[in-house]
Protein backbone atom coordinates (compact mmCIF):
# COMPACT_ATOMS: atom_id res chain seq x y z
CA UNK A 1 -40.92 -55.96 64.63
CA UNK A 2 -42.92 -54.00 62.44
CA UNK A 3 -42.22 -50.66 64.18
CA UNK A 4 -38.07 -51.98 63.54
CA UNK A 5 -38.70 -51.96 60.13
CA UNK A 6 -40.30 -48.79 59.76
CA UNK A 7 -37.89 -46.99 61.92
CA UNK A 8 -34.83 -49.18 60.07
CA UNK A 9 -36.59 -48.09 57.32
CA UNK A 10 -36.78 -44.72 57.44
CA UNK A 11 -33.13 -45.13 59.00
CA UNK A 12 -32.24 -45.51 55.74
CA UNK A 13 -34.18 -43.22 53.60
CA UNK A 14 -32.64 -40.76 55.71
CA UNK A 15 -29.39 -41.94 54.89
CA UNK A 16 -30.09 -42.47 51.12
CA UNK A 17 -31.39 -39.15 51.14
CA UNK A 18 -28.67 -37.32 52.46
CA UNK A 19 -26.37 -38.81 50.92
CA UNK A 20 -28.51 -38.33 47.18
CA UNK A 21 -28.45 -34.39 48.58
CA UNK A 22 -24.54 -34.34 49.50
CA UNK A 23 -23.77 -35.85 46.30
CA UNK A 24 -26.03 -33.27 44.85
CA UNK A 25 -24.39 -30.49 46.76
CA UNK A 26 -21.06 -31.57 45.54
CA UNK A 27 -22.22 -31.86 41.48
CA UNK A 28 -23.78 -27.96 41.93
CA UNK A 29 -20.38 -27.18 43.44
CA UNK A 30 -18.58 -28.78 40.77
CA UNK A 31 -20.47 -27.61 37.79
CA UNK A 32 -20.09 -23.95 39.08
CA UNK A 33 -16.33 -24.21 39.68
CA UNK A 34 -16.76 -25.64 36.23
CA UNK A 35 -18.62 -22.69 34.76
CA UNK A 36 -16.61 -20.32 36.71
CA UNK A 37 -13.57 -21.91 35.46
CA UNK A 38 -15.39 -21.18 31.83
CA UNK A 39 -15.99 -17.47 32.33
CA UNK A 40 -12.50 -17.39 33.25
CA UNK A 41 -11.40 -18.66 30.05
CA UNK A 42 -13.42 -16.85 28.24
CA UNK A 43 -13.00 -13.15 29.76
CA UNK A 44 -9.34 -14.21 29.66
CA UNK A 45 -9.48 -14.71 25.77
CA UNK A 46 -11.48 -11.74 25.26
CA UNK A 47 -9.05 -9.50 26.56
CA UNK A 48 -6.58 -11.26 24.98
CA UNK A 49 -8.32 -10.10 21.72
CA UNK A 50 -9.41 -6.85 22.73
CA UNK A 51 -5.39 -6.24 23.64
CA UNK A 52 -4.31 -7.95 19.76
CA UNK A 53 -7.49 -5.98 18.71
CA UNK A 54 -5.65 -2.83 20.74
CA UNK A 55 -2.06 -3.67 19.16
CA UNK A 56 -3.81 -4.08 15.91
CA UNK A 57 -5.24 -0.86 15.61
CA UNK A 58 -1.78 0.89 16.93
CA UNK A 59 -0.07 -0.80 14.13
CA UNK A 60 -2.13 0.28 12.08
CA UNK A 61 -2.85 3.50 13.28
CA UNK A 62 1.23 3.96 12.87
CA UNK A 63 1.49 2.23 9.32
CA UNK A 64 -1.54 4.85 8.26
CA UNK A 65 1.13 7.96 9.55
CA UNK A 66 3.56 6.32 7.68
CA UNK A 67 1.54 5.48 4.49
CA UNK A 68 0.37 9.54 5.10
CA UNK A 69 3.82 11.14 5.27
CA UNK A 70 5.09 8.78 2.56
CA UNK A 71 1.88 9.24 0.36
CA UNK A 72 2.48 12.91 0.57
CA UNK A 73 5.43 12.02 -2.11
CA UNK A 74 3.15 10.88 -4.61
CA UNK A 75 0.24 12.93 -5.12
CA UNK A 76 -2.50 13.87 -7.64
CA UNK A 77 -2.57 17.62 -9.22
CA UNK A 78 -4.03 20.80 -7.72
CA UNK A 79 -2.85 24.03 -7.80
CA UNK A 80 -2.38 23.67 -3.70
CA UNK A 81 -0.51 20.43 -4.06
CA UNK A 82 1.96 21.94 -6.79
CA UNK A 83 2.01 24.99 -4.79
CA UNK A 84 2.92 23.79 -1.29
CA UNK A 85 5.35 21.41 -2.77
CA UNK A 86 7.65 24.86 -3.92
CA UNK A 87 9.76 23.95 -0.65
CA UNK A 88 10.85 20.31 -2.24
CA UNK A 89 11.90 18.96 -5.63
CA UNK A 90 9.08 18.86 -7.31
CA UNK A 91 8.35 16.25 -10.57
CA UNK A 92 5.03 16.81 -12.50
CA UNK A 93 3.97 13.28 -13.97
CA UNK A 94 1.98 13.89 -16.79
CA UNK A 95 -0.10 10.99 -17.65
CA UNK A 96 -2.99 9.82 -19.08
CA UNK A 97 -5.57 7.21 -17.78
CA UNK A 98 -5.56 5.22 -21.11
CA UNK A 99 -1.84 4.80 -20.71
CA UNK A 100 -0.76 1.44 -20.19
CA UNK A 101 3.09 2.40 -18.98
CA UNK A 102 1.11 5.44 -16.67
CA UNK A 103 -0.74 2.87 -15.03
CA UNK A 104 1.87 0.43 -14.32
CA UNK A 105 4.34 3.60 -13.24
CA UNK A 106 1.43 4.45 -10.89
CA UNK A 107 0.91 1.03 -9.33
CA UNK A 108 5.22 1.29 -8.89
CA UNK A 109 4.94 4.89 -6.97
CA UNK A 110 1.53 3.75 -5.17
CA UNK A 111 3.72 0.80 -4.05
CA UNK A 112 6.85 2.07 -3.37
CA UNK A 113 6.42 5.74 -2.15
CA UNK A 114 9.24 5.25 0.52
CA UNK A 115 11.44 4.99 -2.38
CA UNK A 116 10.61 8.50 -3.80
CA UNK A 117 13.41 10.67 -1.50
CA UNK A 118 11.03 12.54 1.40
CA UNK A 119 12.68 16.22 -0.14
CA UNK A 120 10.60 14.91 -3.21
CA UNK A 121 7.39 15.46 -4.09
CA UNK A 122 5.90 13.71 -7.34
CA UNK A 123 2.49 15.40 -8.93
CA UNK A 124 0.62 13.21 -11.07
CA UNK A 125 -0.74 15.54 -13.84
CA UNK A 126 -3.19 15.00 -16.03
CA UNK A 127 -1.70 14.94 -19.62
CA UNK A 128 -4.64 14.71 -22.31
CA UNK A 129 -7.84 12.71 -21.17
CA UNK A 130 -11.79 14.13 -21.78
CA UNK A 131 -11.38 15.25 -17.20
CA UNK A 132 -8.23 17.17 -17.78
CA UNK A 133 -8.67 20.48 -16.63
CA UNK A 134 -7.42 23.83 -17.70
CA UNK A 135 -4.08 24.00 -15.35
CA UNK A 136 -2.87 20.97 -16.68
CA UNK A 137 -3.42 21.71 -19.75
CA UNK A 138 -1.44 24.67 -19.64
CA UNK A 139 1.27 22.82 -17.76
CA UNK A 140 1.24 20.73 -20.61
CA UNK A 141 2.16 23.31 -22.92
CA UNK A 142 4.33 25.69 -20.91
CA UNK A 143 6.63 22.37 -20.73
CA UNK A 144 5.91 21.19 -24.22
CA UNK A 145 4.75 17.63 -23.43
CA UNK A 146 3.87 15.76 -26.47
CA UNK A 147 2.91 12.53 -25.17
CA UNK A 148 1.69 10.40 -22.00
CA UNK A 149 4.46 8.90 -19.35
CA UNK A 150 6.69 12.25 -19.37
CA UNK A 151 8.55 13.73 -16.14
CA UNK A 152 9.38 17.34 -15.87
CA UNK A 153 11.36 18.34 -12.71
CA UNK A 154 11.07 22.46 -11.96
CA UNK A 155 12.33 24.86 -9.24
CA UNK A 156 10.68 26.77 -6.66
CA UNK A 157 9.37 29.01 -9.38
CA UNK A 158 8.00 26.19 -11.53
CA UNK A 159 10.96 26.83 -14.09
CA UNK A 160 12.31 23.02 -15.72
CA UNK A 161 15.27 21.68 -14.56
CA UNK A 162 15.24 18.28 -16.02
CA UNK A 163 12.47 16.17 -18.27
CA UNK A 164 12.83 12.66 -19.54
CA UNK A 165 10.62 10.31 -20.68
CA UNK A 166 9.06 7.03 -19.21
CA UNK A 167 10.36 4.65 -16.33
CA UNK A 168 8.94 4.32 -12.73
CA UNK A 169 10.59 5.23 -9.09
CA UNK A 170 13.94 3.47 -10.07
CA UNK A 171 14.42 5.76 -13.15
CA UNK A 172 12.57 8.55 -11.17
CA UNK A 173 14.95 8.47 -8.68
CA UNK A 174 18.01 8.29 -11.12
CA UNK A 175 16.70 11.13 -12.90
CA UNK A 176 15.84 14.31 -10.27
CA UNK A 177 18.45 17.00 -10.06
């Protein structure tokens, strides 16, 4: 009877045991599907960003060609910028950086270059401030501007065509010959 026992005994430690490991087995094999389910998710939303990340940066990359070509509409003084601009309508801006009007007309063409027509270039000179260098100064005075917030439109060989006084790209736009 006692030898029953045992072997009824270890009858069912066997059993207990094997089922304790197939239940094991099965929570191991459902935690991994479970973390493999995880990485799944997870790779899947990181190349969902990295492809938002991708269109992003094309956007972006496209808005920056735009904001280029436009920007090269509205630019600041050099002899090379008034000098390759001979091929376009060019409009010297002479401003000054204590120039309330100046600044809000610069915020407007900053803005709004797309406005300014693209066979236009507009080059923000330096009208009377301690930095303004020598060209501009002469600009200054082969136009005869007396004040701040003045536009002077000139040819291909920097002779005037129109000037006028004040406004932003609305009036900058209604003005150019």
């Amino acid at each position: 009877m006692n030898k029953t026992i045992v072997i009824a005994g270890m009858v069912v430690l066997v059993l207990v045991g094997g089922a304790l490991f197939v239940a094991n087995q099965n929570s191991q094999r459902a935690e991994q599907a479970i973390k493999e389910q995880e990485k799944a998710a997870m790779m899947q939303k990181e190349n969902t960003a990295a492809e938002e990340k991708e269109t992003m940066m094309k956007k972006q990359e496209g808005d920056k060609m735009m904001a280029d070509k436009n920007s090269s509409r509205y630019v600041v003084y050099s002899k090379a910028a008034y000098d390759g601009a001979s091929d376009k309508r060019r409009v010297l801006y002479f401003y000054a950086t204590w120039c309330s009007s100046c600044k809000q007309a610069n915020e407007d063409f900053t803005a709004n270059p797309n406005k300014i027509p693209e066979d236009v270039v507009v080059i923000r000179t330096n009208y009377n401030d301690p930095d303004t260098d020598q060209e501009e100064k002469d600009l200054a005075k082969k136009y005869g501007i007396t004040y701040q917030h003045t536009f002077v439109q000139v040819d291909a060989q920097g002779k005037e065509l129109t000037k006028w006084n004040g406004g932003q790209t609305d009036e900058l736009v209604t003005n150019i010959k």
